[in-house]
PDB file of N, CA and C in Angstrom:
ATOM      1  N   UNK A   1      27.975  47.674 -33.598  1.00  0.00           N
ATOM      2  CA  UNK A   1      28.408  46.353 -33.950  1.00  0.00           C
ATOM      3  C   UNK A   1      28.835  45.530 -32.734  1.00  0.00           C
ATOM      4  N   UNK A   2      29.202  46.303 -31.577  1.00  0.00           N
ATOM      5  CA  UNK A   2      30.132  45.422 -30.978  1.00  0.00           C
ATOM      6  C   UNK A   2      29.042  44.784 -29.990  1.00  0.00           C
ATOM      7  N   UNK A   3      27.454  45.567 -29.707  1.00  0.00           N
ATOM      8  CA  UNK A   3      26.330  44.719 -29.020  1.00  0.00           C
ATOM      9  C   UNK A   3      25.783  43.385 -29.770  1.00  0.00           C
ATOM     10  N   UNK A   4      25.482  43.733 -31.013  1.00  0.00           N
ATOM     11  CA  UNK A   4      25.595  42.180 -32.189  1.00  0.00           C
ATOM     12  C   UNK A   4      26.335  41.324 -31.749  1.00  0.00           C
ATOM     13  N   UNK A   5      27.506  41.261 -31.281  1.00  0.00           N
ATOM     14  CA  UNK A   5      28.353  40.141 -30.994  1.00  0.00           C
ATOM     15  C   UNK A   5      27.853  39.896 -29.566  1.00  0.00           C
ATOM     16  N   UNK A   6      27.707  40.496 -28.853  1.00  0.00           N
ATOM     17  CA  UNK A   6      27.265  40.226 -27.313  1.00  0.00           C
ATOM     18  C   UNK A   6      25.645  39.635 -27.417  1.00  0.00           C
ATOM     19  N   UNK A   7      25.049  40.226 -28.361  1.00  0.00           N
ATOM     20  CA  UNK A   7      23.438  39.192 -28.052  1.00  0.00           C
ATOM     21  C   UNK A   7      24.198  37.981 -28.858  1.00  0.00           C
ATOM     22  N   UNK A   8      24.750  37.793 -29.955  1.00  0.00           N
ATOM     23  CA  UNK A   8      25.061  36.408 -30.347  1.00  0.00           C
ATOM     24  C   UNK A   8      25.855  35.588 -29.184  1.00  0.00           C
ATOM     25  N   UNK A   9      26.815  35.932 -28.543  1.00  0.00           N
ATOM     26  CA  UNK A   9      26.946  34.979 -27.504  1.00  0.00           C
ATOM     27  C   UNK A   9      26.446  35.019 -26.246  1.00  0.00           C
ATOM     28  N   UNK A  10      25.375  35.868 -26.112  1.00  0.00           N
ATOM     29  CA  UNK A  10      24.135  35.546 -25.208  1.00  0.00           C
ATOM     30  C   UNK A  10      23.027  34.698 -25.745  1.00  0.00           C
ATOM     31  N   UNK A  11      22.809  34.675 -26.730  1.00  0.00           N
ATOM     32  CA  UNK A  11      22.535  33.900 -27.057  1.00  0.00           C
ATOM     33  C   UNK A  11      22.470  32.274 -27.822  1.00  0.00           C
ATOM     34  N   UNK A  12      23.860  32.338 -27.872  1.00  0.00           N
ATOM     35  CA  UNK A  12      24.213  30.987 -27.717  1.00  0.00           C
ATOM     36  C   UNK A  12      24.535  30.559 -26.048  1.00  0.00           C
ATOM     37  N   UNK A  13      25.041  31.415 -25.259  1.00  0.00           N
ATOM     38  CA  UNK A  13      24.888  30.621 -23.706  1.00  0.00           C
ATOM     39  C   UNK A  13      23.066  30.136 -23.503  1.00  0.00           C
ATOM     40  N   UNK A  14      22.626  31.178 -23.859  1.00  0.00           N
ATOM     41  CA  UNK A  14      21.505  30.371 -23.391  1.00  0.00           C
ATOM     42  C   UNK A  14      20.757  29.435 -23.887  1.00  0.00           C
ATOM     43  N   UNK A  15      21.068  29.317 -25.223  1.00  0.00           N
ATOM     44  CA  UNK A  15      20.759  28.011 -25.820  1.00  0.00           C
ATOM     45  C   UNK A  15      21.298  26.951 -25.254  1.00  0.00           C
ATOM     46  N   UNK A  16      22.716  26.743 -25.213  1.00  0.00           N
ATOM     47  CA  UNK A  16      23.422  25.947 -24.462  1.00  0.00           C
ATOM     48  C   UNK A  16      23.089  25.960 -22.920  1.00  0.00           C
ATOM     49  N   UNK A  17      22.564  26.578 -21.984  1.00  0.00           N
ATOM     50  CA  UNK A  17      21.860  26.374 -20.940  1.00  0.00           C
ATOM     51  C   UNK A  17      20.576  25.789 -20.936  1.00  0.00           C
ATOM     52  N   UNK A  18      19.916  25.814 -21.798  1.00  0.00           N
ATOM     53  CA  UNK A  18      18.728  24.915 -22.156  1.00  0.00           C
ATOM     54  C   UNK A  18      18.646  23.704 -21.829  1.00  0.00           C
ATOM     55  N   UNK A  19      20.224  23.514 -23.074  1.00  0.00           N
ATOM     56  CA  UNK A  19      20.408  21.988 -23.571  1.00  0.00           C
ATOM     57  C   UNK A  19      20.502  21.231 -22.444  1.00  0.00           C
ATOM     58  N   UNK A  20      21.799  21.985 -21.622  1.00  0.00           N
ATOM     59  CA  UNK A  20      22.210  21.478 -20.120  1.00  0.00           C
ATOM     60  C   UNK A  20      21.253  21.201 -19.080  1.00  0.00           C
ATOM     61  N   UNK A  21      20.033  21.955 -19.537  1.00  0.00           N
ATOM     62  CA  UNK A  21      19.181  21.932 -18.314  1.00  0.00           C
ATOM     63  C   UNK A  21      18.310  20.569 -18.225  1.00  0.00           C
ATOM     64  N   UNK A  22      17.566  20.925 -19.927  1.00  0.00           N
ATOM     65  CA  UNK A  22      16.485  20.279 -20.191  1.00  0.00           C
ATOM     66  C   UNK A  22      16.713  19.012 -20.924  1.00  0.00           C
ATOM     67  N   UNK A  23      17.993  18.278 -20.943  1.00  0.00           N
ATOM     68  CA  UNK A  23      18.330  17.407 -21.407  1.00  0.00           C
ATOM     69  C   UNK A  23      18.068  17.396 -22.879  1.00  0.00           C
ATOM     70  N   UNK A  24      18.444  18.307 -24.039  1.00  0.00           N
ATOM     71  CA  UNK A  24      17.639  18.193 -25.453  1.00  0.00           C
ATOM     72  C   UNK A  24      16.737  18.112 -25.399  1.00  0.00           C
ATOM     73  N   UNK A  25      16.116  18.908 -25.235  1.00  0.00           N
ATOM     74  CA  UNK A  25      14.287  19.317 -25.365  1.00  0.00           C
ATOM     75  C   UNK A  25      13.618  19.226 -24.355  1.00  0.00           C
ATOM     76  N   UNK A  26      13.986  18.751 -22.999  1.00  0.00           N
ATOM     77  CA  UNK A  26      12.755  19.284 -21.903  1.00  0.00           C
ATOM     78  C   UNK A  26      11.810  17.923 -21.807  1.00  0.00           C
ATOM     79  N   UNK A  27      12.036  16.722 -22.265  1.00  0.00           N
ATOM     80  CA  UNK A  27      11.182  15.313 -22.328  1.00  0.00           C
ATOM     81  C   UNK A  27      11.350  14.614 -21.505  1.00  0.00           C
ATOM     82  N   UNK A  28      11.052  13.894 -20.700  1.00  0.00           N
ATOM     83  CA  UNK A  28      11.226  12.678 -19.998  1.00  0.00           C
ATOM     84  C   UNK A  28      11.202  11.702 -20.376  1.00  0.00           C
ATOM     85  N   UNK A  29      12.041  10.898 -20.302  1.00  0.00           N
ATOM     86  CA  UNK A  29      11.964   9.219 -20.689  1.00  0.00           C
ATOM     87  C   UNK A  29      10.863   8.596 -20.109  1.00  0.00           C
ATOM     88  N   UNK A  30      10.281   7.738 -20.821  1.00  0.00           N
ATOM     89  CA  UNK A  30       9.543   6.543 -20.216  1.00  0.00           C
ATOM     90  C   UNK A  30       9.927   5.722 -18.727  1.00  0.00           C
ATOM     91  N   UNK A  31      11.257   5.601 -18.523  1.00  0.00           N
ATOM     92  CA  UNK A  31      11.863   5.394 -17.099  1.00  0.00           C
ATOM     93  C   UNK A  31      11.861   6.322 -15.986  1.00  0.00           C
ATOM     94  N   UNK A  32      11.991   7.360 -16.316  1.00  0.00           N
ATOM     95  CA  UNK A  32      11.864   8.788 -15.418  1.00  0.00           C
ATOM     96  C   UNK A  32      10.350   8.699 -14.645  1.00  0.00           C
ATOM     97  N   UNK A  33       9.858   8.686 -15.926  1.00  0.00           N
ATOM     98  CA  UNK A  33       7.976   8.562 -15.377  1.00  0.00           C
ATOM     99  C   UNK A  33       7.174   7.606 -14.332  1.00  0.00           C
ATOM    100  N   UNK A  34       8.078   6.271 -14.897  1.00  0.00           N
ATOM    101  CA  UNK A  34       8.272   5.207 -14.019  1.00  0.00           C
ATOM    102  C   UNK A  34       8.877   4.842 -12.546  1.00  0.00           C
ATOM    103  N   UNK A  35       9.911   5.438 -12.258  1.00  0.00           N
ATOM    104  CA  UNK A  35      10.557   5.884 -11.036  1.00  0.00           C
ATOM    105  C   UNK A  35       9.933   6.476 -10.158  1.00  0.00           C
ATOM    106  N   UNK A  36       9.602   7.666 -10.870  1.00  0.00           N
ATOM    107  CA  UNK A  36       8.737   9.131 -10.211  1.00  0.00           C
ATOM    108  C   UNK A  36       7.609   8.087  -9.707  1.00  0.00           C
ATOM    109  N   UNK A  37       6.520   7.133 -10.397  1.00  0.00           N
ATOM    110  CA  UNK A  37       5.569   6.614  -9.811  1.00  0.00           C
ATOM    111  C   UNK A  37       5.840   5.721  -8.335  1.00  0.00           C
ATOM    112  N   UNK A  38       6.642   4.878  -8.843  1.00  0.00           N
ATOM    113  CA  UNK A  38       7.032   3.767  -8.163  1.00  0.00           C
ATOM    114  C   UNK A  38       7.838   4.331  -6.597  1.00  0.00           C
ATOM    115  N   UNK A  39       8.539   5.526  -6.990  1.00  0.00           N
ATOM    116  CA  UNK A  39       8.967   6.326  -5.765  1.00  0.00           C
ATOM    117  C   UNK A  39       7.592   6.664  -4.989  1.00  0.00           C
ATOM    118  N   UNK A  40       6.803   7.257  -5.733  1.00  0.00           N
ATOM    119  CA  UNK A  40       5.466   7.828  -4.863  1.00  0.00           C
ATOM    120  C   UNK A  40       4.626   6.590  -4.055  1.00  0.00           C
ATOM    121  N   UNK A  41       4.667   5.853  -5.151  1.00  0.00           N
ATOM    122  CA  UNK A  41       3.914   4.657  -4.069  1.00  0.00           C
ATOM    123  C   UNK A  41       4.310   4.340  -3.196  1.00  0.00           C
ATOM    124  N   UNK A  42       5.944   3.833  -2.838  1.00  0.00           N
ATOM    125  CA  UNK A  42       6.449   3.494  -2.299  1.00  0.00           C
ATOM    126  C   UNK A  42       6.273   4.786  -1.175  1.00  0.00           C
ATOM    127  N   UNK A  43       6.852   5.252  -1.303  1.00  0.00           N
ATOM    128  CA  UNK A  43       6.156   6.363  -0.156  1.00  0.00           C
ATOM    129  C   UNK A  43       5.163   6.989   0.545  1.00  0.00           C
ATOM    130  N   UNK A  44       4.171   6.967   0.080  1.00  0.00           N
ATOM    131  CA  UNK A  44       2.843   6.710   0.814  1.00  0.00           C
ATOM    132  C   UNK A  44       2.617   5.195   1.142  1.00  0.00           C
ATOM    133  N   UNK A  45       3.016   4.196   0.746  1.00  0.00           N
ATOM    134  CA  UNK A  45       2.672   3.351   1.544  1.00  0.00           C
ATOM    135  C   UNK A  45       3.732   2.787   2.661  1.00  0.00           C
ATOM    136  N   UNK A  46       4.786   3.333   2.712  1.00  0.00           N
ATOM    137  CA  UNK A  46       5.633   3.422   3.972  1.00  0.00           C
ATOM    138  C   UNK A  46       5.462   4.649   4.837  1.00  0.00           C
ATOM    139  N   UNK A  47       4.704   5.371   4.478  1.00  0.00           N
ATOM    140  CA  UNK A  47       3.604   6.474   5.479  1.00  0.00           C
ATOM    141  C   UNK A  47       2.675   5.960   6.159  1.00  0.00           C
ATOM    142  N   UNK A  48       1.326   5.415   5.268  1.00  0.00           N
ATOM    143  CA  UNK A  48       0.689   4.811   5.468  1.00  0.00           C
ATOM    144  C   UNK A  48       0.638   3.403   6.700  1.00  0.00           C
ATOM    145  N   UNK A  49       1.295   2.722   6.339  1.00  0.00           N
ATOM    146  CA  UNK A  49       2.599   1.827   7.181  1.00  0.00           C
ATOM    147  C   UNK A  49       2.708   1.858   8.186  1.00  0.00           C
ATOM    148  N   UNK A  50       2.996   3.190   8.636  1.00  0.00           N
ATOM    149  CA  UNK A  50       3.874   3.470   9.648  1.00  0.00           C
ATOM    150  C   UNK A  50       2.862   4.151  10.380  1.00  0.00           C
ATOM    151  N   UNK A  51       2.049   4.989   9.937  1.00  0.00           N
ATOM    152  CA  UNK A  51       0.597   5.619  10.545  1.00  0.00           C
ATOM    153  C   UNK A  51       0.370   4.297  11.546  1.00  0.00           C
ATOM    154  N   UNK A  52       0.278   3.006  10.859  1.00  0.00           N
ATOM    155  CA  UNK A  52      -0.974   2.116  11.145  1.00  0.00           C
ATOM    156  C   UNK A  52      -0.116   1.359  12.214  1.00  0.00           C
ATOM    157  N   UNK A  53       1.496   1.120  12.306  1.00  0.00           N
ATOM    158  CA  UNK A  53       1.726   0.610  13.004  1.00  0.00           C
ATOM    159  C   UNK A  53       2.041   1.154  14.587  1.00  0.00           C
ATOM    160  N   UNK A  54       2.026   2.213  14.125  1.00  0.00           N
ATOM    161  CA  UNK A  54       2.174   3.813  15.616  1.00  0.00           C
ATOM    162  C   UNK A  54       0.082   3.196  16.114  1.00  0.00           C
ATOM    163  N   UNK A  55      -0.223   3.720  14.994  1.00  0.00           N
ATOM    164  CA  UNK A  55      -1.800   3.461  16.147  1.00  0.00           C
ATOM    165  C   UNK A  55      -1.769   2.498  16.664  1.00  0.00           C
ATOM    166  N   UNK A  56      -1.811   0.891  15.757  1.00  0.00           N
ATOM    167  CA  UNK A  56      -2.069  -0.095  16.517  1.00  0.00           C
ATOM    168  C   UNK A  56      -1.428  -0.440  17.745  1.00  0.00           C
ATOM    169  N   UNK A  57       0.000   0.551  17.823  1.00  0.00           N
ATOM    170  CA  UNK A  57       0.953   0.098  18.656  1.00  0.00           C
ATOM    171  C   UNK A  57       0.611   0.708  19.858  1.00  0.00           C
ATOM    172  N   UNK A  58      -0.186   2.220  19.738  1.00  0.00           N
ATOM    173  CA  UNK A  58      -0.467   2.736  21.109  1.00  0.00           C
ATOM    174  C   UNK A  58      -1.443   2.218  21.708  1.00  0.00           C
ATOM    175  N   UNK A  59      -2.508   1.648  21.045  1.00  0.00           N
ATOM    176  CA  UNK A  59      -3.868   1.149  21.399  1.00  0.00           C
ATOM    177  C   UNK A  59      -4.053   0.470  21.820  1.00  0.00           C
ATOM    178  N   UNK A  60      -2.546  -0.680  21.510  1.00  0.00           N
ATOM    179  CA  UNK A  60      -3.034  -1.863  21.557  1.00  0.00           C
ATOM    180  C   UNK A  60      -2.717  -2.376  23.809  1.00  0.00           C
ATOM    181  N   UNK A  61      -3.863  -2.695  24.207  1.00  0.00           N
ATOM    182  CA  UNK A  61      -3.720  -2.646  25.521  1.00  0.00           C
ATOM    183  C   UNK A  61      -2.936  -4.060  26.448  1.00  0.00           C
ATOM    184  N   UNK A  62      -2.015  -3.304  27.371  1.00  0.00           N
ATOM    185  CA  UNK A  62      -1.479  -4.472  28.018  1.00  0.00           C
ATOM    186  C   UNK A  62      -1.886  -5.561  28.712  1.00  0.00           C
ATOM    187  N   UNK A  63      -1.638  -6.738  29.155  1.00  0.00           N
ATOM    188  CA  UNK A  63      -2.722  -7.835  29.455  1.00  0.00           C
ATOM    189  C   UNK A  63      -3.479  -8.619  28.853  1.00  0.00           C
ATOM    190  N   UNK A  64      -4.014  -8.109  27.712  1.00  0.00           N
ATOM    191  CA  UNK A  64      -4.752  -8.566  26.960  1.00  0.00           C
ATOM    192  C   UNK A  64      -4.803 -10.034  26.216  1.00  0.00           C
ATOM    193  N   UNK A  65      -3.452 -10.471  26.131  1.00  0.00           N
ATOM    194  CA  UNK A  65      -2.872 -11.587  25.445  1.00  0.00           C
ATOM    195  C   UNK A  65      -3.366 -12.722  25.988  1.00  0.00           C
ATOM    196  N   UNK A  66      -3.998 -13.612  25.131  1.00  0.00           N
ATOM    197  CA  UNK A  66      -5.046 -14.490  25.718  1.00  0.00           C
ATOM    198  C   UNK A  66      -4.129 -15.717  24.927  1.00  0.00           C
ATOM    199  N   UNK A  67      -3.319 -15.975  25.795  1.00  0.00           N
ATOM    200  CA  UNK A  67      -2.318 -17.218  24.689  1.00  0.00           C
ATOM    201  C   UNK A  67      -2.819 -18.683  25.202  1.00  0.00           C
ATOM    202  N   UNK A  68      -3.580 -18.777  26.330  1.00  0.00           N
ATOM    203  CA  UNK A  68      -4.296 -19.959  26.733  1.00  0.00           C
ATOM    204  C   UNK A  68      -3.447 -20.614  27.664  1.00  0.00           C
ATOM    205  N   UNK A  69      -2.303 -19.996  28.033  1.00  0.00           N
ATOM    206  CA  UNK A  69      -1.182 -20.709  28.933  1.00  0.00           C
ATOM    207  C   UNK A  69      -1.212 -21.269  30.527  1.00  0.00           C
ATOM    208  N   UNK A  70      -2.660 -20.674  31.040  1.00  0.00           N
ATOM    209  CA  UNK A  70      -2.831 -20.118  32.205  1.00  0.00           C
ATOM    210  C   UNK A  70      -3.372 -21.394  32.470  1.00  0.00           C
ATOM    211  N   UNK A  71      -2.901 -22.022  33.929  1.00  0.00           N
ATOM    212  CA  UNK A  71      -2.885 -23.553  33.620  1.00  0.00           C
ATOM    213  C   UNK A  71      -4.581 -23.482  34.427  1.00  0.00           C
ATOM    214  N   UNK A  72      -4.975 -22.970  34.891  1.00  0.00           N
ATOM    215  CA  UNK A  72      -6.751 -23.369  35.493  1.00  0.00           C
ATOM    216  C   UNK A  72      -7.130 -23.986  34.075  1.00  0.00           C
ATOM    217  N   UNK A  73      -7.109 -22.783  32.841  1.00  0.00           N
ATOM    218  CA  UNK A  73      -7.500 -23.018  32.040  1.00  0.00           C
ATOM    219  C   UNK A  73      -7.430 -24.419  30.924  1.00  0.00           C
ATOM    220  N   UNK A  74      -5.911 -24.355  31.243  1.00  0.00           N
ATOM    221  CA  UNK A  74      -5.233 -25.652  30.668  1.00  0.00           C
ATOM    222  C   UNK A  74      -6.184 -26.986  31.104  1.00  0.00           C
ATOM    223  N   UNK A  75      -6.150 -26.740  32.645  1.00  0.00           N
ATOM    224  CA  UNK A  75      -7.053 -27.753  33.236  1.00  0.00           C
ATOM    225  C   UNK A  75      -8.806 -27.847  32.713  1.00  0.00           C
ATOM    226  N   UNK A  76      -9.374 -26.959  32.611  1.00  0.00           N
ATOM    227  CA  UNK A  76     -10.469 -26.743  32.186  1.00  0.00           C
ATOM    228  C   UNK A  76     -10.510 -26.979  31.006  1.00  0.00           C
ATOM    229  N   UNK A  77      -9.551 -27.293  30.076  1.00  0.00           N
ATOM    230  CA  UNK A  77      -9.872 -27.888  28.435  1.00  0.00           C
ATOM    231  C   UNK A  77      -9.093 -29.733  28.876  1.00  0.00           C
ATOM    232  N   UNK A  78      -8.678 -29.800  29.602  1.00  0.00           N
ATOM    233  CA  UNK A  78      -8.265 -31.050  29.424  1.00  0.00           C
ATOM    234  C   UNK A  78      -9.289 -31.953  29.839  1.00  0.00           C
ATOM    235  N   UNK A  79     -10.151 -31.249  31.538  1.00  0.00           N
ATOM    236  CA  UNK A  79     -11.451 -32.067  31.411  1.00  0.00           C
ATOM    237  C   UNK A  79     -12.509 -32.113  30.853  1.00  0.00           C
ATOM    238  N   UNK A  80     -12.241 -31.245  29.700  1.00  0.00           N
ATOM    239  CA  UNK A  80     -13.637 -30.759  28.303  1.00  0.00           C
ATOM    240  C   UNK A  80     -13.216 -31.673  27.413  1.00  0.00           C
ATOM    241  N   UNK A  81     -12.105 -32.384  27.169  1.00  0.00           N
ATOM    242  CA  UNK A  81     -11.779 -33.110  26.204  1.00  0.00           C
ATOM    243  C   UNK A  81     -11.546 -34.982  27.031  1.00  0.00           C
ATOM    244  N   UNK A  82     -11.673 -34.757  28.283  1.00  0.00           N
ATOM    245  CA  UNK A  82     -12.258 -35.854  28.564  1.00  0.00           C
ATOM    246  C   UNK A  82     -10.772 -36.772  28.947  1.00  0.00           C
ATOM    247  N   UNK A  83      -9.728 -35.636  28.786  1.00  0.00           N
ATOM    248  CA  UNK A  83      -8.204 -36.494  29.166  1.00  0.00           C
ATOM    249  C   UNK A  83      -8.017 -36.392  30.784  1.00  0.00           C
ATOM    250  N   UNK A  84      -9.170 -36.367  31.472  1.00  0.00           N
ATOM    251  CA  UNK A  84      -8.948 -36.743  32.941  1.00  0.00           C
ATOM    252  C   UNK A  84     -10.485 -36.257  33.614  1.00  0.00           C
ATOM    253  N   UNK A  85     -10.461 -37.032  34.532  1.00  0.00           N
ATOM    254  CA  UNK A  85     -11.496 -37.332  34.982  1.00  0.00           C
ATOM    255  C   UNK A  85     -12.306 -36.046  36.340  1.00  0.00           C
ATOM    256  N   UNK A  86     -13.009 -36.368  36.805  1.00  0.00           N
ATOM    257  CA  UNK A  86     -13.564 -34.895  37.916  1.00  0.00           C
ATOM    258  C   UNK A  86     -12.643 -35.111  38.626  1.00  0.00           C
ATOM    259  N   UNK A  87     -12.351 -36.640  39.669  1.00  0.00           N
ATOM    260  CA  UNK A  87     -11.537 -36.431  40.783  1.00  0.00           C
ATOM    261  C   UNK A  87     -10.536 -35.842  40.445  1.00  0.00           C
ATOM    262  N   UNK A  88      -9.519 -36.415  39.632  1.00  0.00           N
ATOM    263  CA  UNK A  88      -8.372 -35.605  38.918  1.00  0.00           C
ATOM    264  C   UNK A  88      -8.325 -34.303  38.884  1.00  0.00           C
ATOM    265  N   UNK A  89      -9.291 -33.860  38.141  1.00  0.00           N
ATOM    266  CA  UNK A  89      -9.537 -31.892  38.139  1.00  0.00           C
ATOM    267  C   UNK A  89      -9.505 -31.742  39.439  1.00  0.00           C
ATOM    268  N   UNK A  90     -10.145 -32.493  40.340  1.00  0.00           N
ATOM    269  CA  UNK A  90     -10.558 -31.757  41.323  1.00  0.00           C
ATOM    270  C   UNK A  90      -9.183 -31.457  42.358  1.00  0.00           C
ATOM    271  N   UNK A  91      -8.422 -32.432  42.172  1.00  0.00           N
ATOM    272  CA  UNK A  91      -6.854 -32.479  42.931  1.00  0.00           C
ATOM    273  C   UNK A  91      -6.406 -31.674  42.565  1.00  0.00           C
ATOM    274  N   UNK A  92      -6.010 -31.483  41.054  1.00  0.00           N
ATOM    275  CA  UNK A  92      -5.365 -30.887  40.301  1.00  0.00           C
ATOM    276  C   UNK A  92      -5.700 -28.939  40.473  1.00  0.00           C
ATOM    277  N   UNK A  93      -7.189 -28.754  40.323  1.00  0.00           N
ATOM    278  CA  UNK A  93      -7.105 -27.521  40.570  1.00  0.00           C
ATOM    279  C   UNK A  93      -6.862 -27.422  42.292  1.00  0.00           C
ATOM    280  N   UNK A  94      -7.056 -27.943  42.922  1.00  0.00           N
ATOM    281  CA  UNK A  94      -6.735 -27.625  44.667  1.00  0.00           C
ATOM    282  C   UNK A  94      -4.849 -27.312  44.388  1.00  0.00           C
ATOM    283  N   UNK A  95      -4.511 -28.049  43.913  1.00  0.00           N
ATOM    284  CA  UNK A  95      -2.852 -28.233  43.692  1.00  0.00           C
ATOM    285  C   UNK A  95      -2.452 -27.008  43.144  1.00  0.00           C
ATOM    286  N   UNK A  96      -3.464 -26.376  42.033  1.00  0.00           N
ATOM    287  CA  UNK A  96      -3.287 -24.813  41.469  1.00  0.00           C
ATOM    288  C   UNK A  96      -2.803 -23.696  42.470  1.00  0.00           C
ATOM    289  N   UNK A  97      -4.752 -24.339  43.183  1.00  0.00           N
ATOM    290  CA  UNK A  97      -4.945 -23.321  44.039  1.00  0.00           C
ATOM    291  C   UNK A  97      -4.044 -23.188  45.613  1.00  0.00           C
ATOM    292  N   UNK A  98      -3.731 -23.735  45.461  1.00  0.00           N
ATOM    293  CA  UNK A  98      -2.720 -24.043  46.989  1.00  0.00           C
ATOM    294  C   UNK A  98      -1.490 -23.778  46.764  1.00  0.00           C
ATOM    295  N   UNK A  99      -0.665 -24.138  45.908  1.00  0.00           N
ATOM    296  CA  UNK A  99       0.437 -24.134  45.271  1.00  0.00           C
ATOM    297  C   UNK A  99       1.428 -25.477  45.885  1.00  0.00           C
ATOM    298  N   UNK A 100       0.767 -26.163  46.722  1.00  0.00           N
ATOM    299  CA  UNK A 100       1.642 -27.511  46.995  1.00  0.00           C
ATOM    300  C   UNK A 100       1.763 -28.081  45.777  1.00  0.00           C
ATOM    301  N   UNK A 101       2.894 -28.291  45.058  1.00  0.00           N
ATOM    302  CA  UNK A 101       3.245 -29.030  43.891  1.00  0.00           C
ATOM    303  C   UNK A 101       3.434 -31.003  44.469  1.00  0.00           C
ATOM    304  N   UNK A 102       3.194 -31.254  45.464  1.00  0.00           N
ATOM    305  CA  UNK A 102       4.038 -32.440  45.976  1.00  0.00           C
ATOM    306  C   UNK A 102       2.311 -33.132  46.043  1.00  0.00           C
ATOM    307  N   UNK A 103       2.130 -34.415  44.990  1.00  0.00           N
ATOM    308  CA  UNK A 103       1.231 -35.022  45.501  1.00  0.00           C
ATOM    309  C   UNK A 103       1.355 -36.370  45.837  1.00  0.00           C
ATOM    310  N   UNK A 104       0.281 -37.063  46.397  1.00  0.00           N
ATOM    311  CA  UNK A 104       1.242 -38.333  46.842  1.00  0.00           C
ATOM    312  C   UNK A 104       1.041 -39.558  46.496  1.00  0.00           C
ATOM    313  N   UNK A 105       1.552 -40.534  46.172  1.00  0.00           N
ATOM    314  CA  UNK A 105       2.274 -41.369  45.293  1.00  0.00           C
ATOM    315  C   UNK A 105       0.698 -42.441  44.858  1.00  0.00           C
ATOM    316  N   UNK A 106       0.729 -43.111  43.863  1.00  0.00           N
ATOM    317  CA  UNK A 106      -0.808 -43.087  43.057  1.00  0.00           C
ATOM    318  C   UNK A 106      -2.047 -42.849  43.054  1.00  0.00           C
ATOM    319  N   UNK A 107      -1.910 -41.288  43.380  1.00  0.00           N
ATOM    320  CA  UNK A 107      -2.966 -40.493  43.015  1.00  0.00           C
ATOM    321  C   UNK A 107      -2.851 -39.433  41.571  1.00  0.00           C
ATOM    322  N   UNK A 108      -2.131 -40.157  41.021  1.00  0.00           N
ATOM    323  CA  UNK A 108      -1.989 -39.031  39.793  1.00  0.00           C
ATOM    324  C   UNK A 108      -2.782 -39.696  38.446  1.00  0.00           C
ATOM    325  N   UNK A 109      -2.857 -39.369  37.355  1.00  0.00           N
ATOM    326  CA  UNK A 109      -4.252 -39.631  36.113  1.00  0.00           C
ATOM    327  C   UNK A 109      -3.116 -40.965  35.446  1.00  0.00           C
ATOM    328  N   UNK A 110      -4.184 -42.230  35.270  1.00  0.00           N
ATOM    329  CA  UNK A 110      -3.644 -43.081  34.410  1.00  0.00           C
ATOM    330  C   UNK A 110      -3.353 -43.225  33.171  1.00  0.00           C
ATOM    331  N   UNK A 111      -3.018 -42.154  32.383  1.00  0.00           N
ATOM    332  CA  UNK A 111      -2.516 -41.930  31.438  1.00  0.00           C
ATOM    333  C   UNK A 111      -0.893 -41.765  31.200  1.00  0.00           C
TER     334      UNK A 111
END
């Protein structure tokens, strides 16, 4: 008799460990399922992410930056667009190329 009483409250702990475990029956909510997804995406695409910004970041080569700042060039679109004339360029890049900034007094573009 006295093992009868010991499987009955072995077996109510483990019923009651079930309950505790499996939340009443072992189901997932509709929100659970939802999370679980939305976690996964979110995580491969902050993998993903991060893959792409490590490559582009090693690859990407120094110098390269073509921002148009570089004044020859500057000069070379200004006489493509016709806002100064050959002689002008022609001062103007010597002035580049020399680095005398000082030119002398009305010889500069009438604009």
């Amino acid at each position: 008799m006295p093992t009868l009483g010991l499987a009955i409250l072995d077996s109510q702990f483990q019923k009651g460990m079930v309950v505790m475990m499996f939340w009443y029956g072992g189901h997932w909510a509709w929100w659970q399922g939802g999370l679980m997804w939305l976690g996964m995406i979110a995580f491969w695409g902050l993998l993903i992410w991060a893959v792409y910004a490590v490559i582009t970041n090693l690859t990407r080569k120094p110098g390269t930056n073509d921002s148009g700042d570089d004044p020859r060039r500057l000069l070379d679109r200004r006489l493509a667009r016709g806002e100064i004339d050959a002689a002008e360029y022609q001062r103007l890049r010597d002035l580049i190329t020399t680095g005398d900034h000082q030119s002398p007094v009305g010889t500069g573009s009438t604009r």
